[in-house]
Protein backbone atom coordinates (compact mmCIF):
# COMPACT_ATOMS: atom_id res chain seq x y z
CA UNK A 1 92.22 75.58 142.10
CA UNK A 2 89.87 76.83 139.80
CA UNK A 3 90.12 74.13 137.41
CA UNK A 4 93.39 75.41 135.88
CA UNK A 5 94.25 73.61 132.88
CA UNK A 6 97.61 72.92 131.10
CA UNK A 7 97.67 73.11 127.71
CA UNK A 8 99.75 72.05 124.85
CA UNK A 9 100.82 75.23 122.94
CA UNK A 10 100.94 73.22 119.25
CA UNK A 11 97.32 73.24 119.68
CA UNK A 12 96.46 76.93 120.82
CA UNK A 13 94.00 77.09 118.54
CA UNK A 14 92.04 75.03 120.03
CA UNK A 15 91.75 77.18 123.43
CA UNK A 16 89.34 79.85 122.84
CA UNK A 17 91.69 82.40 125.29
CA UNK A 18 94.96 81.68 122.78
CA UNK A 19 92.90 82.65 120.21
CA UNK A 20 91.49 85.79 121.54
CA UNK A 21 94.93 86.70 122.85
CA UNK A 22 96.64 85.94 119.03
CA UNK A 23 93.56 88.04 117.50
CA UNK A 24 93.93 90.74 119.76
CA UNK A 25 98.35 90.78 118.88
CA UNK A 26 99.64 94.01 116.53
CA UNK A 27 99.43 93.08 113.24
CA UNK A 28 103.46 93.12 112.83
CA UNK A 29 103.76 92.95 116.97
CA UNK A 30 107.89 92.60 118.46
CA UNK A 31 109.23 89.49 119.17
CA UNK A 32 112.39 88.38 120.61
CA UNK A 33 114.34 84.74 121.18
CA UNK A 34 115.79 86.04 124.44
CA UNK A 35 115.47 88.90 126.31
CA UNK A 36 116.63 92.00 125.39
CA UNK A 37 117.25 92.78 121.62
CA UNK A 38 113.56 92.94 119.80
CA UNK A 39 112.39 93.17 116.43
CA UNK A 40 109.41 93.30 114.66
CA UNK A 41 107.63 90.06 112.13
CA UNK A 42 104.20 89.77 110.78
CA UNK A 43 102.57 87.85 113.83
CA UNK A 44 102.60 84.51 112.00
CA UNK A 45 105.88 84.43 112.19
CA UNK A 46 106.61 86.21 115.20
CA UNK A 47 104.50 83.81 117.68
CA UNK A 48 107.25 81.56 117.08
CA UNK A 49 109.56 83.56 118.78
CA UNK A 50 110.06 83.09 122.60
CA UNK A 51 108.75 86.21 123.46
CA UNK A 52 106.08 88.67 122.38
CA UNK A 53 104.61 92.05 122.35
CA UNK A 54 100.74 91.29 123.54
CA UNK A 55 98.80 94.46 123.40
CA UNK A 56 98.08 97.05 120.34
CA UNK A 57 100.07 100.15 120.32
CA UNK A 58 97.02 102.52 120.54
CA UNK A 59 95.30 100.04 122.80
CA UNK A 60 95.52 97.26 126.14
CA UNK A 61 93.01 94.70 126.07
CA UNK A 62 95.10 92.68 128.29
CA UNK A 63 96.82 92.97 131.90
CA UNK A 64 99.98 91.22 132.53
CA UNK A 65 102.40 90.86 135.81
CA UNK A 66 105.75 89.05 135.78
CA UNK A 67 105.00 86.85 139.22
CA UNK A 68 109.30 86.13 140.18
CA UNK A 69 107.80 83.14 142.26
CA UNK A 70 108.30 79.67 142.43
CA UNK A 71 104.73 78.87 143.15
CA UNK A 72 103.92 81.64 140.70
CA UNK A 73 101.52 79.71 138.96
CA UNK A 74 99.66 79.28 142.18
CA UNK A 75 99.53 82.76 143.39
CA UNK A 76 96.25 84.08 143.04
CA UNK A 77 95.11 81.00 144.96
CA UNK A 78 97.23 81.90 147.97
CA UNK A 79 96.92 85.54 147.82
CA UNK A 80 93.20 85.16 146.83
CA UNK A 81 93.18 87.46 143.93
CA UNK A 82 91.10 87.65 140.69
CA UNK A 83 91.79 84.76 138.69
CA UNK A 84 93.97 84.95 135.59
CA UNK A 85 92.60 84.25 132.28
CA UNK A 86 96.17 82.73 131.29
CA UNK A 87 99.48 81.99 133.17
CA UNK A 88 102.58 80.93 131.00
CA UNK A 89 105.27 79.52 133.29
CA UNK A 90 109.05 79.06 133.26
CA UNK A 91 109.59 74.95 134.21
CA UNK A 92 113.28 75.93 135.60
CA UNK A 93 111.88 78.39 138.24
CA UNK A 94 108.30 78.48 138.44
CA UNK A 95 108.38 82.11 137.75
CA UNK A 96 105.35 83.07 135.25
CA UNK A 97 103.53 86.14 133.36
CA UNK A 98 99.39 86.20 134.12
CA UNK A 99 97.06 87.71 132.00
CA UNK A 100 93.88 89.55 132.36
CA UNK A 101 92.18 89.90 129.43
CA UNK A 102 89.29 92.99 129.79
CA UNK A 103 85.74 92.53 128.33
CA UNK A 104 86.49 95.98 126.26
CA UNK A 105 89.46 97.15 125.31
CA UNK A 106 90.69 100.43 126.66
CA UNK A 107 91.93 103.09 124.44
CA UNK A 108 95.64 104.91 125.02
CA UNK A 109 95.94 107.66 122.64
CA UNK A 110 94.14 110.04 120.31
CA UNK A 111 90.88 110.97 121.44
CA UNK A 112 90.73 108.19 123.97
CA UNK A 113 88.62 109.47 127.11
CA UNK A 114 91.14 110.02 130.42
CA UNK A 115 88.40 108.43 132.85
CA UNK A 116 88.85 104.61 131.41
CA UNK A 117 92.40 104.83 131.61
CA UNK A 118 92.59 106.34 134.90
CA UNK A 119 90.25 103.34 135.91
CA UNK A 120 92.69 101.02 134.29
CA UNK A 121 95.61 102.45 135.99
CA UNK A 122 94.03 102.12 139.49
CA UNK A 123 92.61 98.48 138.94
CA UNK A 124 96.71 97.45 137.49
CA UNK A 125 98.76 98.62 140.22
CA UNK A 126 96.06 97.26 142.82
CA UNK A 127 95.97 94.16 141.23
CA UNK A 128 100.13 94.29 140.59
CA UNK A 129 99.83 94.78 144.21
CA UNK A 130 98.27 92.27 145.53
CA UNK A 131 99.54 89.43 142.88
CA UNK A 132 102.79 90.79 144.32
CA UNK A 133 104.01 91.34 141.09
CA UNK A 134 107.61 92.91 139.71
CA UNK A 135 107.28 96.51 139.58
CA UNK A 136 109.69 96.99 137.19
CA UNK A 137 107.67 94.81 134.78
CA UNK A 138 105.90 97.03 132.15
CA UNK A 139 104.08 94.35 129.82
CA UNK A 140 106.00 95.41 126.93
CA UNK A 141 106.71 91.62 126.59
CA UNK A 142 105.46 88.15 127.43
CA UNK A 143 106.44 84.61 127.34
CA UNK A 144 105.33 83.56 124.16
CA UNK A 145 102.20 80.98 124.50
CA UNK A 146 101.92 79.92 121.36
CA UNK A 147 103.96 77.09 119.72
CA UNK A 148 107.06 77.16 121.85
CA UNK A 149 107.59 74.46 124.11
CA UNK A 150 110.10 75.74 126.56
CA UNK A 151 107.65 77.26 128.31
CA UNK A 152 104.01 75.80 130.30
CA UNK A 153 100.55 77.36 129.39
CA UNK A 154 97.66 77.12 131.56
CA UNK A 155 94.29 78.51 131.16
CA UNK A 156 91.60 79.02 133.78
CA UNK A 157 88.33 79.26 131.35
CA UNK A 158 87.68 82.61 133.46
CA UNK A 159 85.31 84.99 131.08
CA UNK A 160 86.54 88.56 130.19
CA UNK A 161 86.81 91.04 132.98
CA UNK A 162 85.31 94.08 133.50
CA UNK A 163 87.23 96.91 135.16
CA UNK A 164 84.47 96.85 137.79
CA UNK A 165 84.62 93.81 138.26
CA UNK A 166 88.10 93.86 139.14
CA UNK A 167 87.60 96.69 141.44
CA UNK A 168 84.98 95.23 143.30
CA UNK A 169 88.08 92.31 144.25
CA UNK A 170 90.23 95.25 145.13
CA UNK A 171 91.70 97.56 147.08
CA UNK A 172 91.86 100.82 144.74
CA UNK A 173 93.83 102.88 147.32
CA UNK A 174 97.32 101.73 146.25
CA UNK A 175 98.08 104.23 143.46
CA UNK A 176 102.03 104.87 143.39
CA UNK A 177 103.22 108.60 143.37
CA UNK A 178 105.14 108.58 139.90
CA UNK A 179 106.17 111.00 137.32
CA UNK A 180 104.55 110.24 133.50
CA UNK A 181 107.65 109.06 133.00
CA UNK A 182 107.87 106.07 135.11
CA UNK A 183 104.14 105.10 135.00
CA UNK A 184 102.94 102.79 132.42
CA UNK A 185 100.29 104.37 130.80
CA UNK A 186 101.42 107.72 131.51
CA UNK A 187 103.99 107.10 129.48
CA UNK A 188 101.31 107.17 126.32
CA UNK A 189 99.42 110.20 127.26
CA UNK A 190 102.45 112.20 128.19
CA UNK A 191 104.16 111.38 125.06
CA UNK A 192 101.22 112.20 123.34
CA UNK A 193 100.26 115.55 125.01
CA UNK A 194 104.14 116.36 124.28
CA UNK A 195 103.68 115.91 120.92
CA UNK A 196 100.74 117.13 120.04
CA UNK A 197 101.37 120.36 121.54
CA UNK A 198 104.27 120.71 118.93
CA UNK A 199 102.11 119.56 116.18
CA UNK A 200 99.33 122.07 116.22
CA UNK A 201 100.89 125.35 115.17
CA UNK A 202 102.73 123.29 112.29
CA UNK A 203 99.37 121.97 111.10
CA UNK A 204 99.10 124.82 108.75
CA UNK A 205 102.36 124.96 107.05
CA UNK A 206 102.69 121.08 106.57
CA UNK A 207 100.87 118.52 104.81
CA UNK A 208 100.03 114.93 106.38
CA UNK A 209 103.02 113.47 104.92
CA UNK A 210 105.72 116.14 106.08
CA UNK A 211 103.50 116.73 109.79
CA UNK A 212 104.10 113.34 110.14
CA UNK A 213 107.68 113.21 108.92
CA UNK A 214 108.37 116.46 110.87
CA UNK A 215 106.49 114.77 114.49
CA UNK A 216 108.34 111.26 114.76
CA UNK A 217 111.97 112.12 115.67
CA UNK A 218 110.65 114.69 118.06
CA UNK A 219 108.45 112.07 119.82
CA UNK A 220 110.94 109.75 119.87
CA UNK A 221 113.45 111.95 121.40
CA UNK A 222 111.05 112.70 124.00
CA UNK A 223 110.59 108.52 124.11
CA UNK A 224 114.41 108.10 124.84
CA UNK A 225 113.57 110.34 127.81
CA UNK A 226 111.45 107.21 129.66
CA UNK A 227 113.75 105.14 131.70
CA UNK A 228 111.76 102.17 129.88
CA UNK A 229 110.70 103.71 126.05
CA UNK A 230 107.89 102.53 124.17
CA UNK A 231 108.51 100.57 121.57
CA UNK A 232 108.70 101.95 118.05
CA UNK A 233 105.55 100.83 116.52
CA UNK A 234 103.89 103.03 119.62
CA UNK A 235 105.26 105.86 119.08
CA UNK A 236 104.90 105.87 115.63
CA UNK A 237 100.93 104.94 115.91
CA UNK A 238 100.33 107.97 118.92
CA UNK A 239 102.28 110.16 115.96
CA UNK A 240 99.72 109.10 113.51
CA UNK A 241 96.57 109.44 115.45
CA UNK A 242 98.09 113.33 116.22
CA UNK A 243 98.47 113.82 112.21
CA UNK A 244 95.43 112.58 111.32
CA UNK A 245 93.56 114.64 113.49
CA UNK A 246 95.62 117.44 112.29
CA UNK A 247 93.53 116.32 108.95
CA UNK A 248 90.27 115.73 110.51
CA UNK A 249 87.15 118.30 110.15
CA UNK A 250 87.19 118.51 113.19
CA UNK A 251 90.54 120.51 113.61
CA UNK A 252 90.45 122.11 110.55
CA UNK A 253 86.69 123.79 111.09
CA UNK A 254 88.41 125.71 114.20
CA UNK A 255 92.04 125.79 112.75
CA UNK A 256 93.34 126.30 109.37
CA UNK A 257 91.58 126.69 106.09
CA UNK A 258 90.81 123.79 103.81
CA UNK A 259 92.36 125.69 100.84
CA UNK A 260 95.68 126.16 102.32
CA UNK A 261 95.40 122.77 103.52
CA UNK A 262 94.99 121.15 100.13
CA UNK A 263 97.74 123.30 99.01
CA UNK A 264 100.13 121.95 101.32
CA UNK A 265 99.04 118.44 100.81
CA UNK A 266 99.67 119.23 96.98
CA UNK A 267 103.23 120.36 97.51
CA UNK A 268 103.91 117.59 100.19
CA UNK A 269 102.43 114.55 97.12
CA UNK A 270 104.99 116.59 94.83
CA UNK A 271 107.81 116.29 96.64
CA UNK A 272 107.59 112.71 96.85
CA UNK A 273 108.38 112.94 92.80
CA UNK A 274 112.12 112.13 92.00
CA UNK A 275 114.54 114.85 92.11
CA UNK A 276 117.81 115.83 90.74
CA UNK A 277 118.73 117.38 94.01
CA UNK A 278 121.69 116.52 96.08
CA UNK A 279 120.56 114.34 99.58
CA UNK A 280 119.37 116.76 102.31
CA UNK A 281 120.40 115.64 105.82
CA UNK A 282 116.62 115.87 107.37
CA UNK A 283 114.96 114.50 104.22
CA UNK A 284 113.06 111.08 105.22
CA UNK A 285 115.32 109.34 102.70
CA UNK A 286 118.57 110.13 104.79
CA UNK A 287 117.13 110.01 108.04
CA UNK A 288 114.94 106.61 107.53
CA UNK A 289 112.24 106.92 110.09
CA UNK A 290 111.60 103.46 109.31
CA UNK A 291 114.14 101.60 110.97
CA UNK A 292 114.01 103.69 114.30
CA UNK A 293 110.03 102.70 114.22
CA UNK A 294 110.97 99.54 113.75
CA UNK A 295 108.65 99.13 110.61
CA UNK A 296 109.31 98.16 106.89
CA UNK A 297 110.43 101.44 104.08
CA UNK A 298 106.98 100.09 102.23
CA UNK A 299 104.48 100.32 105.35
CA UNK A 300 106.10 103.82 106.33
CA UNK A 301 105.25 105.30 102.73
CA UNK A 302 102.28 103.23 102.41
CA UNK A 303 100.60 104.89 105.23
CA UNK A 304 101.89 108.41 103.81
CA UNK A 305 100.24 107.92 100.80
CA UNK A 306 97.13 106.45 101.76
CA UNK A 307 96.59 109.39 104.34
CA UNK A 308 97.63 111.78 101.72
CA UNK A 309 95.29 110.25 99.20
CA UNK A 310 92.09 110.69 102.08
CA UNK A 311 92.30 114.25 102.16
């Protein structure tokens, strides 16, 4: 059956797949010992959890399904699907997640072009379909396939996918009618349309640090809105590709004036000074943004700074 192969997951780094898939993990990705309650670790240490958060925030380089099955590991055989590039299976059920991993990663927010990710959508829920897949499953999470032994890896030694190759295996007329809300990546662009909508009038009266500061409880507010949210780290990375652009030339030559830019950005590196002021209620210091994004005090302000220090 395609010369699946079960390897030991001490040893991932010996598989050429594991290694792509840990290279291709969020820097600081979530993790969890059991469903439900997440966090987020640096992902040497979070790839010994049992669970893990695969893709980027800003980007999905690979396709999973959650296959409740207890042949699972077996069902693109049977169904006659595309083969997956890696299958991690529960022993006490049979039930597994199978990856996909795509030849070129396709962008979810920013200036990433609609056409790849409408692609990407079509190719998923065709291939969800025909893997019979869980519907409810969003990819958010997988079983963990490196160093854990409670669960069973197998590769297939299948190359990167194109989307057209995929297609071509396909049946491309099973898009679901959904809302943004329920559908997986529409839950990036509409949260990111949403937002940036807000952001653009405030450009001008706000430097990076405060736009930001000013953009990440709205767009999480709006996240809270999703029957299943994005995680913290991607809302806080779609609020940062909005700011930044708020910062780019290419905004500013058809928006707001450099000079009252640099002003702002002045006022905003001030205010960061210490202050004999009582605690304000909105300031980032009472509100800590941090822990809602699910990121450490020192990576929030780092990434202030250092986009406050570009401009």
């Amino acid at each position: 059956m395609d010369n699946l192969q079960r390897v030991d997951p001490q040893n991932w780094r010996e598989y050429p797949v594991l290694q792509a898939l840990y290279d291709d993990l969020p820097e600081k990705p979530y993790c969890s010992l059991a469903k439900g309650a997440c966090f987020v670790q640096p992902k040497e240490f979070a790839i010994k959890k049992n669970y893990i958060q695969p893709n980027h925030p800003a980007v999905m380089r690979w396709l999973w399904f959650d296959i409740d099955d207890p042949n699972a590991l077996f069902a693109y055989y049977y169904l006659n699907t595309p083969v997956p590039n890696l299958i991690i299976v529960n022993p006490e059920n049979g039930h597994a997640h199978a990856g996909f991993r795509l030849r070129v990663e396709v962008g979810l927010t920013g200036e990433s072009r609609l056409a790849p990710i409408n692609y990407m959508r079509a190719v998923y829920y065709a291939l969800r379909q025909a893997l019979n897949a869980d519907a409810g499953y969003v990819g958010n999470l997988i079983k963990n396939p490196f160093g854990t032994e409670i669960w069973q890896v197998y590769i297939s030694g299948k190359k990167d996918y194109d989307l057209k190759e995929l297609s071509d295996m396909l049946d491309l007329e099973v898009l679901p009618k959904t809302s943004d809300n329920d559908d997986i990546f529409g839950r990036n662009k509409a949260l990111f349309d949403h937002t940036r909508h807000i952001a653009y009038p405030l450009a001008s009266q706000h430097s990076y640090r405060t736009l930001l500061a000013e953009l990440l409880p709205i767009a999480t507010a709006y996240n809270a809105t999703y029957p299943i949210p994005l995680f913290g780290n991607e809302v806080y990375t779609i609020c940062k590709s909005i700011a930044r652009y708020c910062y780019s030339a290419k905004f500013n030559n058809g928006n707001v004036s450099q000079a009252h830019r640099e002003v702002q950005s002045m006022r905003g590196r001030k205010g960061g000074a210490k202050s004999k002021r009582k605690p304000v209620a909105t300031s980032e210091r009472t509100l800590k943004p941090w822990l809602e994004l699910g990121i450490s005090r020192a990576t929030y302000y780092r990434d202030l700074n250092k986009n406050d220090s570009q401009k």
